[in-house]
Structures are given as structure tokens and as C-alpha cells.
PDB file of N, CA and C in Angstrom:
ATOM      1  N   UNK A   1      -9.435 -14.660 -13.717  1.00  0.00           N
ATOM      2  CA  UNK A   1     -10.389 -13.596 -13.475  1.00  0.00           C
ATOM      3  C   UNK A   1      -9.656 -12.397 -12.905  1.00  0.00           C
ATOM      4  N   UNK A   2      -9.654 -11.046 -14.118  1.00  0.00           N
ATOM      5  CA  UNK A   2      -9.015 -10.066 -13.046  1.00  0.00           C
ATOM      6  C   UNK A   2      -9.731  -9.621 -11.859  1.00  0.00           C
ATOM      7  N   UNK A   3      -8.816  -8.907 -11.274  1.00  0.00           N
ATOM      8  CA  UNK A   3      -8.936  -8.436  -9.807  1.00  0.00           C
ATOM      9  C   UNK A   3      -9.413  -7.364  -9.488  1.00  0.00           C
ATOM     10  N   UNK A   4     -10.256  -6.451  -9.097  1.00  0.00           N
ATOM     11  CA  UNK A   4     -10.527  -5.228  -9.441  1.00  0.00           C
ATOM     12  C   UNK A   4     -10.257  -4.396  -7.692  1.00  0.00           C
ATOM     13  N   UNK A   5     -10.335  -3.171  -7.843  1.00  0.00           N
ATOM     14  CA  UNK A   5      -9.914  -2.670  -6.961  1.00  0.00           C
ATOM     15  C   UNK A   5     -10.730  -0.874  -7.070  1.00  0.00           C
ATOM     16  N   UNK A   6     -10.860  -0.251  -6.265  1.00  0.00           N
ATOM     17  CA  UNK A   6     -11.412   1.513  -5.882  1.00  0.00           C
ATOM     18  C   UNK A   6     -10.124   1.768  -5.836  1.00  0.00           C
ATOM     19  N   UNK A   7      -9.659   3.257  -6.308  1.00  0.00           N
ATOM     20  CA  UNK A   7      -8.283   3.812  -5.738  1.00  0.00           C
ATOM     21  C   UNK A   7      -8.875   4.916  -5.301  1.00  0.00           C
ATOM     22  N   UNK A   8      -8.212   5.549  -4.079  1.00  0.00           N
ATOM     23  CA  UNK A   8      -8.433   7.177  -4.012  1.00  0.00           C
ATOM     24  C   UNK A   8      -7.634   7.794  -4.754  1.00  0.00           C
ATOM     25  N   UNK A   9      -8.209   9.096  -5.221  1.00  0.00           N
ATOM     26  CA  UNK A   9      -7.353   9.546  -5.787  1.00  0.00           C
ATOM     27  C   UNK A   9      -7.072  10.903  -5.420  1.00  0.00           C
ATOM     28  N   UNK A  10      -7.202  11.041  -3.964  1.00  0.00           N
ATOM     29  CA  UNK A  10      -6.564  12.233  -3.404  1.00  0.00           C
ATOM     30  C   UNK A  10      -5.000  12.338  -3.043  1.00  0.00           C
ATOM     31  N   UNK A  11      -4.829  13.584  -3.035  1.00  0.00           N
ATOM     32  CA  UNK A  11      -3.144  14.088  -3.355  1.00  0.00           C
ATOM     33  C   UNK A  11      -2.520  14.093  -2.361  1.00  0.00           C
ATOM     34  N   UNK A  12      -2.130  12.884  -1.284  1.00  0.00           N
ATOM     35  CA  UNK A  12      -1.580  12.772  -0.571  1.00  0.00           C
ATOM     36  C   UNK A  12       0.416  12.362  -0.432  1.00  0.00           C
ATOM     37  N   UNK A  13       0.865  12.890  -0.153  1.00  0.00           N
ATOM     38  CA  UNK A  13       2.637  12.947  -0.724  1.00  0.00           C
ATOM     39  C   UNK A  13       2.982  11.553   0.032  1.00  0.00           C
ATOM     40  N   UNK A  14       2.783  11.571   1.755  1.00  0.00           N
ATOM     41  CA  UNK A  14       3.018  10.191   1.976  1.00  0.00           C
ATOM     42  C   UNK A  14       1.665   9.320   2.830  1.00  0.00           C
ATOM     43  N   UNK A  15       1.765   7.923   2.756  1.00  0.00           N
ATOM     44  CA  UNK A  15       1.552   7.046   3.556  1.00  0.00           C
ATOM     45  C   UNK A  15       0.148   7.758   4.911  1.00  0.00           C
ATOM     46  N   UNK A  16      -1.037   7.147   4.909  1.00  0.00           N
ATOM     47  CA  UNK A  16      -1.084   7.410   6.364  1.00  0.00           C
ATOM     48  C   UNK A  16      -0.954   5.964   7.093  1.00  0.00           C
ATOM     49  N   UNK A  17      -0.751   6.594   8.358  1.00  0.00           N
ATOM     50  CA  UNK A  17      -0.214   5.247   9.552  1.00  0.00           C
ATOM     51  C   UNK A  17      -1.488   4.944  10.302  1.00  0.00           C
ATOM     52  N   UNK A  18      -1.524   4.376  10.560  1.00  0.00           N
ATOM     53  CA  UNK A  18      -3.172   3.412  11.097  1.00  0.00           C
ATOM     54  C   UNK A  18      -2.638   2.155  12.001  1.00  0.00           C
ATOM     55  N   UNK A  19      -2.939   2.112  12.945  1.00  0.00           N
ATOM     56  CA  UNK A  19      -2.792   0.753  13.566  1.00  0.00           C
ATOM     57  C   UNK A  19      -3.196  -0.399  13.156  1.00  0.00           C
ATOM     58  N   UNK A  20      -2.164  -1.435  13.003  1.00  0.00           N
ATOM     59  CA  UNK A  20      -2.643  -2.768  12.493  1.00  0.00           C
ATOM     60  C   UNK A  20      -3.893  -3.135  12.993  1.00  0.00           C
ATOM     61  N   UNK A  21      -4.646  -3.581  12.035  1.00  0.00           N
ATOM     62  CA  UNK A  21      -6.411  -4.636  12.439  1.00  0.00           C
ATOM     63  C   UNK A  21      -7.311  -3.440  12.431  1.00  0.00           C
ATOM     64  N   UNK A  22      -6.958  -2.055  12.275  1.00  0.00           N
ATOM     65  CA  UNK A  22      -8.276  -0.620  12.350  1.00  0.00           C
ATOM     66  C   UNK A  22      -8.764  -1.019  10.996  1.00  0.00           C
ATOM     67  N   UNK A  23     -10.028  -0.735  10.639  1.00  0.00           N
ATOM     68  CA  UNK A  23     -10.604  -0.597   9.413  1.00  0.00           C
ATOM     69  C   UNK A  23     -11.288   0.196   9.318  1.00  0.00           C
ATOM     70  N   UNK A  24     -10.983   0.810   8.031  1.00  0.00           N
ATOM     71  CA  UNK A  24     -11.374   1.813   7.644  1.00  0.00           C
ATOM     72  C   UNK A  24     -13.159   2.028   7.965  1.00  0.00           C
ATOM     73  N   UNK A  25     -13.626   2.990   7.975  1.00  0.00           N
ATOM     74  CA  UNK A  25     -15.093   3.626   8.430  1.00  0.00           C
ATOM     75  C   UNK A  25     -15.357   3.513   7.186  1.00  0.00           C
ATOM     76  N   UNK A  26     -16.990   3.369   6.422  1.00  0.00           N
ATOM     77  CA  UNK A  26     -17.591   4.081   5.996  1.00  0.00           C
ATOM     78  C   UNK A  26     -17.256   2.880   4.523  1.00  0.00           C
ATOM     79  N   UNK A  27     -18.358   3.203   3.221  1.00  0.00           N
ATOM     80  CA  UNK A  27     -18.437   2.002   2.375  1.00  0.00           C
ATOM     81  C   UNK A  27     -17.579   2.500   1.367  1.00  0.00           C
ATOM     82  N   UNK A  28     -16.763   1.744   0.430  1.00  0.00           N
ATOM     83  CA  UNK A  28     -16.330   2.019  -0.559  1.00  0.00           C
ATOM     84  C   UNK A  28     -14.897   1.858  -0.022  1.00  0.00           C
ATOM     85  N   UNK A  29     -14.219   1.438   1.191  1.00  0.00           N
ATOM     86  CA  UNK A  29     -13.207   1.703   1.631  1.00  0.00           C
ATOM     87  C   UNK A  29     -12.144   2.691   1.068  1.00  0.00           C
ATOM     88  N   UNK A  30     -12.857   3.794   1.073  1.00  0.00           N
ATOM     89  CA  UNK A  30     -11.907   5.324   0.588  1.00  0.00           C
ATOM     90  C   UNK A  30     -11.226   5.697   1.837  1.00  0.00           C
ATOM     91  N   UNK A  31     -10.920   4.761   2.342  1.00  0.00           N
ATOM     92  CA  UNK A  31      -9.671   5.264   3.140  1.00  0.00           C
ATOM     93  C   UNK A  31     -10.087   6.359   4.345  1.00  0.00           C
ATOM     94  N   UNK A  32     -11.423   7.177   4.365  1.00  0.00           N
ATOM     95  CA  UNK A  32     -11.714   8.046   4.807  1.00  0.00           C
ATOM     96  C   UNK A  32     -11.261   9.357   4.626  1.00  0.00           C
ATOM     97  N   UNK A  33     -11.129   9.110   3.025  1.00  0.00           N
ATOM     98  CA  UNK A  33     -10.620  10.799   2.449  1.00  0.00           C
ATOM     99  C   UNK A  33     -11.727  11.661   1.944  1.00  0.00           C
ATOM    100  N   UNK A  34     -12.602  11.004   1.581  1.00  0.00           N
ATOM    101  CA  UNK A  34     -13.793  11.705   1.565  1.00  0.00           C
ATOM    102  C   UNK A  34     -13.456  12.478   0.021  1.00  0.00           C
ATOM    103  N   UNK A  35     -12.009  11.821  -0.953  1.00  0.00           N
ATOM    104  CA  UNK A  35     -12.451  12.184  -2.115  1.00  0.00           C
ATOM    105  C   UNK A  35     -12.740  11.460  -3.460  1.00  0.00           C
ATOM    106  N   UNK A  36     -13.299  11.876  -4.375  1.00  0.00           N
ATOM    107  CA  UNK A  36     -13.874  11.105  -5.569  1.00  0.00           C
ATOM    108  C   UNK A  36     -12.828   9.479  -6.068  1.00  0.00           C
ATOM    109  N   UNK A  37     -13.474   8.835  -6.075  1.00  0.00           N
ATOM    110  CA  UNK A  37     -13.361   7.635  -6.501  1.00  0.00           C
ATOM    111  C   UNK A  37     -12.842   7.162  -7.714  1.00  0.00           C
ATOM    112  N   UNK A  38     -11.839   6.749  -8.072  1.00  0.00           N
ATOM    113  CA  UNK A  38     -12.068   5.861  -9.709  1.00  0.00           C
ATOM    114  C   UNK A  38     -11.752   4.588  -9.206  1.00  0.00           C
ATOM    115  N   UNK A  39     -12.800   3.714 -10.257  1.00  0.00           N
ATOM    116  CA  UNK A  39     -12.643   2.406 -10.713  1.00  0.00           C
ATOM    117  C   UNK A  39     -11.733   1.792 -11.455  1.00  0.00           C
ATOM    118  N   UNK A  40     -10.858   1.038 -10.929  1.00  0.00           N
ATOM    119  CA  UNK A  40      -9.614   0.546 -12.069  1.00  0.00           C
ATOM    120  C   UNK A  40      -9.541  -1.157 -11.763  1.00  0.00           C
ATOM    121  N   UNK A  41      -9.543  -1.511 -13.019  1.00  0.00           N
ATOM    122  CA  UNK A  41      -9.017  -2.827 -12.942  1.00  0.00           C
ATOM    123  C   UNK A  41      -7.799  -3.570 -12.708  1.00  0.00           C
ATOM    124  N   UNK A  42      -7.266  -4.481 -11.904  1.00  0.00           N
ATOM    125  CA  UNK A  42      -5.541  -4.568 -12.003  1.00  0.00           C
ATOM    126  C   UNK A  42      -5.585  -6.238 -12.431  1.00  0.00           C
ATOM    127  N   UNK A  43      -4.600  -6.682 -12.603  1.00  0.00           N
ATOM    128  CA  UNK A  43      -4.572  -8.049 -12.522  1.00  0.00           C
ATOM    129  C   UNK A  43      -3.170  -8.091 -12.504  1.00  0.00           C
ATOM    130  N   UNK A  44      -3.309  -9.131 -10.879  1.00  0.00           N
ATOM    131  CA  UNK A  44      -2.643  -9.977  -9.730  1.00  0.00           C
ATOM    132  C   UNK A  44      -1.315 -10.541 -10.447  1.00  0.00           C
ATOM    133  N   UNK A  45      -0.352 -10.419 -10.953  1.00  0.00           N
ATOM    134  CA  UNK A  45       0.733 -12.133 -10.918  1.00  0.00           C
ATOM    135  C   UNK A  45       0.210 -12.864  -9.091  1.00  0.00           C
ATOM    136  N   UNK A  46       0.755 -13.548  -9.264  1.00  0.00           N
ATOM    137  CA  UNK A  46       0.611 -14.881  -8.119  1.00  0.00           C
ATOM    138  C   UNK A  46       1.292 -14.564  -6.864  1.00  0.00           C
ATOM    139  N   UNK A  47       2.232 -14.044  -6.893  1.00  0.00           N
ATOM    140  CA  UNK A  47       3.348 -13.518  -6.122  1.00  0.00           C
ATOM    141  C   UNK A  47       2.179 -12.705  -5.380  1.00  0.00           C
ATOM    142  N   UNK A  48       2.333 -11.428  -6.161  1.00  0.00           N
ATOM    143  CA  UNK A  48       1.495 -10.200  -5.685  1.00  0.00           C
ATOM    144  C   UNK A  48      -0.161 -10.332  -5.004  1.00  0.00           C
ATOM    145  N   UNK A  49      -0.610 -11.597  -5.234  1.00  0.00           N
ATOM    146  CA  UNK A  49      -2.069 -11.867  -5.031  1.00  0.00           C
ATOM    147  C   UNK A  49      -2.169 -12.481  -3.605  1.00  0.00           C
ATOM    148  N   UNK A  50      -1.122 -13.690  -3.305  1.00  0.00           N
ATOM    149  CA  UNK A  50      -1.157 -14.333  -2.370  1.00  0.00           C
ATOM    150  C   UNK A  50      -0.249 -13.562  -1.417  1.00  0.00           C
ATOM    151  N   UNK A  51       0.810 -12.438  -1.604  1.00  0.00           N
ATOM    152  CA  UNK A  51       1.275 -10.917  -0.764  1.00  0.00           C
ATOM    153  C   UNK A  51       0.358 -10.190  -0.326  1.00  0.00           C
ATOM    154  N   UNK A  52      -0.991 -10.136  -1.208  1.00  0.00           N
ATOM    155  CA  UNK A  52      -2.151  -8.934  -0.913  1.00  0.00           C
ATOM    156  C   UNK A  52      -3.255  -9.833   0.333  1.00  0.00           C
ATOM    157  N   UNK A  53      -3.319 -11.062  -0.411  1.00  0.00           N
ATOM    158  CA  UNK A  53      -4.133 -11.556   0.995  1.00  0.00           C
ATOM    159  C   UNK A  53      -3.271 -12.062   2.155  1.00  0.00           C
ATOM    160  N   UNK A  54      -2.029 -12.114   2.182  1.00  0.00           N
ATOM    161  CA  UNK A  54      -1.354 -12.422   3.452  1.00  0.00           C
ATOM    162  C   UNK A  54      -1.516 -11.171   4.701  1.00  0.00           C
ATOM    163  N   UNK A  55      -1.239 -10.013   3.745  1.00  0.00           N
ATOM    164  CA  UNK A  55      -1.858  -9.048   4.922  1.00  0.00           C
ATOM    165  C   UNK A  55      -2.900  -8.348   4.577  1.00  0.00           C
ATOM    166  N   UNK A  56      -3.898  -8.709   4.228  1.00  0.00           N
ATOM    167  CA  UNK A  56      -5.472  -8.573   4.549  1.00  0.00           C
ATOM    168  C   UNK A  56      -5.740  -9.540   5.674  1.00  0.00           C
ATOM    169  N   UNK A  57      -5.661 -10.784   5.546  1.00  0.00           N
ATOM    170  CA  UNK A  57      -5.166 -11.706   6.984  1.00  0.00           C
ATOM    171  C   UNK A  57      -4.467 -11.191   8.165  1.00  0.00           C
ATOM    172  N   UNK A  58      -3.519 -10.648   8.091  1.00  0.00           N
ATOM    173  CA  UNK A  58      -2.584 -10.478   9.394  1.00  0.00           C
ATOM    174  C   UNK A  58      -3.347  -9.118   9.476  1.00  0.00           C
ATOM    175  N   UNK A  59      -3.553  -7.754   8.924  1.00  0.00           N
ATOM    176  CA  UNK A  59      -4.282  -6.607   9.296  1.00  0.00           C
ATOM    177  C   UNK A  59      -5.836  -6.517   9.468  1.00  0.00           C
ATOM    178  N   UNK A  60      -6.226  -7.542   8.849  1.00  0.00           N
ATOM    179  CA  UNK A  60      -8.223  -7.266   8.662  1.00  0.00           C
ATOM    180  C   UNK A  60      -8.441  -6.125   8.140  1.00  0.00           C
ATOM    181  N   UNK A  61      -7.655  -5.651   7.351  1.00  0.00           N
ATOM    182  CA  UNK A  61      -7.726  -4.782   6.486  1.00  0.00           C
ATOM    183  C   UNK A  61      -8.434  -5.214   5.096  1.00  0.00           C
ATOM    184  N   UNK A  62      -9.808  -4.039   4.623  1.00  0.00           N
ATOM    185  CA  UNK A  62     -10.118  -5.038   3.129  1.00  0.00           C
ATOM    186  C   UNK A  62      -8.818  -4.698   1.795  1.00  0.00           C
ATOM    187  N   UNK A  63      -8.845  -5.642   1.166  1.00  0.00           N
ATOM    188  CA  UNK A  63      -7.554  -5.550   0.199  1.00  0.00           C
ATOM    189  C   UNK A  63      -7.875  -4.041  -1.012  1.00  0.00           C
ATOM    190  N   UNK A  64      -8.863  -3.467  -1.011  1.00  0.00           N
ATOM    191  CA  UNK A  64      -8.697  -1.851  -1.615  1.00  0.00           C
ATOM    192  C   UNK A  64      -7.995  -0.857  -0.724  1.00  0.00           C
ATOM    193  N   UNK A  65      -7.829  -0.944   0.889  1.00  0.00           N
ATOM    194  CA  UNK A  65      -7.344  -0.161   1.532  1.00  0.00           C
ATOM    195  C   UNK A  65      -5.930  -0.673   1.194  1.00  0.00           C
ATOM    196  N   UNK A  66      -6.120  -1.665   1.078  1.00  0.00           N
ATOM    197  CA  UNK A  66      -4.378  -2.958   1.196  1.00  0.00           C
ATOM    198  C   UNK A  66      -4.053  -1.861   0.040  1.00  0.00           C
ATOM    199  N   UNK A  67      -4.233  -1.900  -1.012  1.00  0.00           N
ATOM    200  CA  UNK A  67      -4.123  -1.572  -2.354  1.00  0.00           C
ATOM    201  C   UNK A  67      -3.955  -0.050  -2.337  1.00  0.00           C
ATOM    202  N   UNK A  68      -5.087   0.612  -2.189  1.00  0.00           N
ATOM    203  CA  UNK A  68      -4.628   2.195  -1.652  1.00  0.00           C
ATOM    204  C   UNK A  68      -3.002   2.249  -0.588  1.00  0.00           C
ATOM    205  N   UNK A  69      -3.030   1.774   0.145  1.00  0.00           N
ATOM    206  CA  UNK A  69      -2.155   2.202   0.872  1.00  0.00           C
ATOM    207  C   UNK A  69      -0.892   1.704   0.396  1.00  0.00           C
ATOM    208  N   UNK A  70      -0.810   0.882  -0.584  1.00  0.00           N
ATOM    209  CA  UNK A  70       0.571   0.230  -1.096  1.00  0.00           C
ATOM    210  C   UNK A  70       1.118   1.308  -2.397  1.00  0.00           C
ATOM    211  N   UNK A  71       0.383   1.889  -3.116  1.00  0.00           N
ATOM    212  CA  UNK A  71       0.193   2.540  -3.869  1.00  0.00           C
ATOM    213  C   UNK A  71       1.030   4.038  -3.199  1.00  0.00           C
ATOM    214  N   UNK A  72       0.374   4.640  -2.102  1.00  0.00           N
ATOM    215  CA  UNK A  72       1.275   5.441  -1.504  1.00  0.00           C
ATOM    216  C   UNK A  72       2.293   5.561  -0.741  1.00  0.00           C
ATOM    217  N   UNK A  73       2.695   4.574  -0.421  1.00  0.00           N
ATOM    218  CA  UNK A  73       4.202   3.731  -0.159  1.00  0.00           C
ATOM    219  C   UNK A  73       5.279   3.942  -1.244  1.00  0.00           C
ATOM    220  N   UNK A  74       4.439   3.080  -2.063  1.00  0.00           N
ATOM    221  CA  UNK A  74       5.353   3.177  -3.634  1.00  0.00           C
ATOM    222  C   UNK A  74       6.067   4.804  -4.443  1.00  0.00           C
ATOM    223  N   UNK A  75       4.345   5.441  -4.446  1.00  0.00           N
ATOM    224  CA  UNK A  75       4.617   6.615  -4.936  1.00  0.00           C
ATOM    225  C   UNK A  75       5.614   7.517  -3.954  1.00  0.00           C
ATOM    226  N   UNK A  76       5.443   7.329  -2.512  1.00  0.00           N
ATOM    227  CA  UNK A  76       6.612   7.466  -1.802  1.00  0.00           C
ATOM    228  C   UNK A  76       7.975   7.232  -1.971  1.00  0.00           C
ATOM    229  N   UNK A  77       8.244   6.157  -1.977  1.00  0.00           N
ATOM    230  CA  UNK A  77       9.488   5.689  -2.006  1.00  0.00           C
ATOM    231  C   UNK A  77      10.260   6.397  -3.516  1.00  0.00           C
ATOM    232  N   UNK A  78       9.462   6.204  -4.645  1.00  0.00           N
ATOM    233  CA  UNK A  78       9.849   6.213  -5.910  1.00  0.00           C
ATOM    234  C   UNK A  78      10.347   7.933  -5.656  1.00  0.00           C
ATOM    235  N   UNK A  79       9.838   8.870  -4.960  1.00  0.00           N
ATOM    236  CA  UNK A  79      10.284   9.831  -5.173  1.00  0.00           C
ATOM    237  C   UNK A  79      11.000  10.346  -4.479  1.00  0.00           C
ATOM    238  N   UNK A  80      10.986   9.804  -3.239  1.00  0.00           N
ATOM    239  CA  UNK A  80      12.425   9.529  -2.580  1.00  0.00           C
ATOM    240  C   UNK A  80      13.523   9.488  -3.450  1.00  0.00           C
ATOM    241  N   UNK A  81      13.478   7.922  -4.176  1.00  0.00           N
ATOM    242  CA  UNK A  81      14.743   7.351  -5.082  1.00  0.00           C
ATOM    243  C   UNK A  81      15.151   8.833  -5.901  1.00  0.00           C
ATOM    244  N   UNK A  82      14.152   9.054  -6.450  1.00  0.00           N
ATOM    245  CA  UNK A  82      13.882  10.141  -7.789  1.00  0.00           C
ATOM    246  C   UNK A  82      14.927  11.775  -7.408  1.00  0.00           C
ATOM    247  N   UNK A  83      14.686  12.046  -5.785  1.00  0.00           N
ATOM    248  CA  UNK A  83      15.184  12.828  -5.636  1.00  0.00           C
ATOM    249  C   UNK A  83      16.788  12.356  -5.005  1.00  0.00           C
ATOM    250  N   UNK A  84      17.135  11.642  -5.380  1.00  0.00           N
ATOM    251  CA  UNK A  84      18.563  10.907  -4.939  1.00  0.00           C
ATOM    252  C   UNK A  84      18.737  10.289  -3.542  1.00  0.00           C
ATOM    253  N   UNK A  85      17.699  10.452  -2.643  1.00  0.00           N
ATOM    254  CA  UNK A  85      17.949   9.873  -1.341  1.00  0.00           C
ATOM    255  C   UNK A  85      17.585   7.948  -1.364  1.00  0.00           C
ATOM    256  N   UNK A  86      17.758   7.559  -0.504  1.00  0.00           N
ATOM    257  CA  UNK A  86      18.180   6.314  -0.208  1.00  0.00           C
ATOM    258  C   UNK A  86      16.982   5.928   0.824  1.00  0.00           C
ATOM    259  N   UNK A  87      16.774   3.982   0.586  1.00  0.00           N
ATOM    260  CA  UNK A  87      15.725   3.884   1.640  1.00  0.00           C
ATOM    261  C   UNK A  87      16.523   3.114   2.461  1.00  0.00           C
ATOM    262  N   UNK A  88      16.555   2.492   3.581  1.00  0.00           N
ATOM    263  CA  UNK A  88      17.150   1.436   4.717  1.00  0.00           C
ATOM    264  C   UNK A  88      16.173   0.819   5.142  1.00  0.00           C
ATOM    265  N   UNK A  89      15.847  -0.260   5.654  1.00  0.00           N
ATOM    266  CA  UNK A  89      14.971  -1.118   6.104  1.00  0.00           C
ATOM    267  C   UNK A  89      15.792  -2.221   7.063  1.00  0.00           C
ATOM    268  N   UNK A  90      15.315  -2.491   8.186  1.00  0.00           N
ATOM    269  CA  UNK A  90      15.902  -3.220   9.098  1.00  0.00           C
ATOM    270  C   UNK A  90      14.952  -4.620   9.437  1.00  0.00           C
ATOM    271  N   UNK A  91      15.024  -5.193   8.992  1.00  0.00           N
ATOM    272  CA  UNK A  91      14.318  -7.141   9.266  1.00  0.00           C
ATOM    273  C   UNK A  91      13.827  -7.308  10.245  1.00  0.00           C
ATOM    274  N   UNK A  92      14.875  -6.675  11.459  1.00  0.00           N
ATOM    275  CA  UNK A  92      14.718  -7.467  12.762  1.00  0.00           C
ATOM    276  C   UNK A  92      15.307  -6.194  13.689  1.00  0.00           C
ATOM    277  N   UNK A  93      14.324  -6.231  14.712  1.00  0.00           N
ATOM    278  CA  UNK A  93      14.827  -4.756  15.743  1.00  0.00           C
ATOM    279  C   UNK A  93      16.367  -5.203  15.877  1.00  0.00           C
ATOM    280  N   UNK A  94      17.271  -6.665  15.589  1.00  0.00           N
ATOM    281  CA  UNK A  94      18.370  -6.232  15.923  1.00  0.00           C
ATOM    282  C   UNK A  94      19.348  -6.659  14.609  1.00  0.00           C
ATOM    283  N   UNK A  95      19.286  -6.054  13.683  1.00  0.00           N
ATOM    284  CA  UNK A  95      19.820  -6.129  12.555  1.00  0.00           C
ATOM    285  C   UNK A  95      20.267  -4.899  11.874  1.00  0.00           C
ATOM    286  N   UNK A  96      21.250  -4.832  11.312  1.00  0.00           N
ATOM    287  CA  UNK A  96      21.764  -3.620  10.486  1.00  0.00           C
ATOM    288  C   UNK A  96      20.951  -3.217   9.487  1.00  0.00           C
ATOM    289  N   UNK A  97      20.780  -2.183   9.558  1.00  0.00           N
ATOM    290  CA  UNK A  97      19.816  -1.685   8.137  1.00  0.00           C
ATOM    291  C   UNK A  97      20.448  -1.757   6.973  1.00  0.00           C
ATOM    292  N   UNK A  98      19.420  -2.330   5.731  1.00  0.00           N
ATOM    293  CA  UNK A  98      19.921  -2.599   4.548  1.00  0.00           C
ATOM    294  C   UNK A  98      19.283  -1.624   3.780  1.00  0.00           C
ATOM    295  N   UNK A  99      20.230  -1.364   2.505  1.00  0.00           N
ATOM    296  CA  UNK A  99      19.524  -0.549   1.673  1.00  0.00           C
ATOM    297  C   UNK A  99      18.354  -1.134   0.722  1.00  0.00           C
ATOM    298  N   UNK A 100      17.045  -1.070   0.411  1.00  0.00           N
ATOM    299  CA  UNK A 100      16.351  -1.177  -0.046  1.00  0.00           C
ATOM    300  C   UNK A 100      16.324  -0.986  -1.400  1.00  0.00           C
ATOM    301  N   UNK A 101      15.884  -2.027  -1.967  1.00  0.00           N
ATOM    302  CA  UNK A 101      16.346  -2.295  -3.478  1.00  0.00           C
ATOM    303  C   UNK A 101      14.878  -2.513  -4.237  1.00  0.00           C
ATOM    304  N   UNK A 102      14.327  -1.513  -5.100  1.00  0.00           N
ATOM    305  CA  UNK A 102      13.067  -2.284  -5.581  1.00  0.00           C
ATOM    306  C   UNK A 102      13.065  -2.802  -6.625  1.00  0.00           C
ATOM    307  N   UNK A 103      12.036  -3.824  -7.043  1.00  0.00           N
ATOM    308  CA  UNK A 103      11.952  -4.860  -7.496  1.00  0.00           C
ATOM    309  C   UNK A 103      10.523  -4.885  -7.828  1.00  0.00           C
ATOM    310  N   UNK A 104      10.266  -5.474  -9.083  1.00  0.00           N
ATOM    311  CA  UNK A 104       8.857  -6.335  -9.314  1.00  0.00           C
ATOM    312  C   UNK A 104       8.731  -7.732  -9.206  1.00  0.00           C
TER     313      UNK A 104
END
């Protein structure tokens, strides 16, 4: 059964930051952008499904915000890459930062 999901589709360049466990106000979980809506269908691999409810669990976040907000991460990062810069990501507050490699 696919998975369906709301995206916003306002023109935001990066990410907003929200404290873990806040949920979003208001129905349709638009994020609180207050702009027009589309309906899109996605469907899950297994990987990606049981990733989306691990942190809907750990945030109490509903999985369209999960989904919105992964979406502008991505489109983030990708244009990062796009413009030649580099991402780093660190595991553990005491670990060397690694370069970030994406992947499906």
C-alpha cells in the first residue's frame, strides 16, 4: 500500500530548526507556512519507511512534517554539493568530522 504524504510547497532555501517533540500547530501539518498545499503520493522502500517512523517516534513529530522537513535538508545539501562545497558530519560530540557522502 503506497504511502501518501502533503508537501509544502513554499520557497524556502534551508531547513527550519524546531526543537525535538514541538509539533507543528494547525491541520494539514503545513509546517506553519501558511502556503498552498499539493498532494503527492510516494512509496516507502523498507529502509526509508522504518527510518521515517523511527523518528516520528523519537520526535512526535507527524511523518508529513518528517517528510517536509527531510525534503529541505536534501534540497539543501544537494545544492550545497552543486555549488562545490562540502558537507562534514560528526557521530559523536567527540569524533572527527567526516565528509558526508550521499546515498540512496
Amino acid at each position: 500500500m503506497p504511502k501518501s504524504a502533503v508537501l509544502d510547497r513554499a520557497d524556502e532555501d534551508r531547513p527550519t530548526a524546531r526543537p525535538r517533540g514541538s509539533r507543528s500547530q494547525g491541520s494539514g501539518g503545513s509546517g506553519g507556512s501558511g502556503g498552498p498545499l499539493e498532494r503527492v503520493t510516494v512509496n516507502l522502500i523498507a529502509r526509508a519507511s522504518r527510518a521515517l517512523q523511527r523518528v516520528a517516534d523519537r520526535t512526535g513529530d507527524s511523518k508529513t512534517d518528517i517528510i517536509n522537513r527531510a525534503l529541505q535538508v536534501y534540497g539543501y545539501l544537494e545544492d550545497v554539493s552543486a555549488d562545490g562545497g562540502a558537507i562534514y558530519v560528526r557521530e559523536t560530540k567527540d569524533s572527527e568530522p567526516q565528509l558526508l557522502k550521499m546515498f540512496l
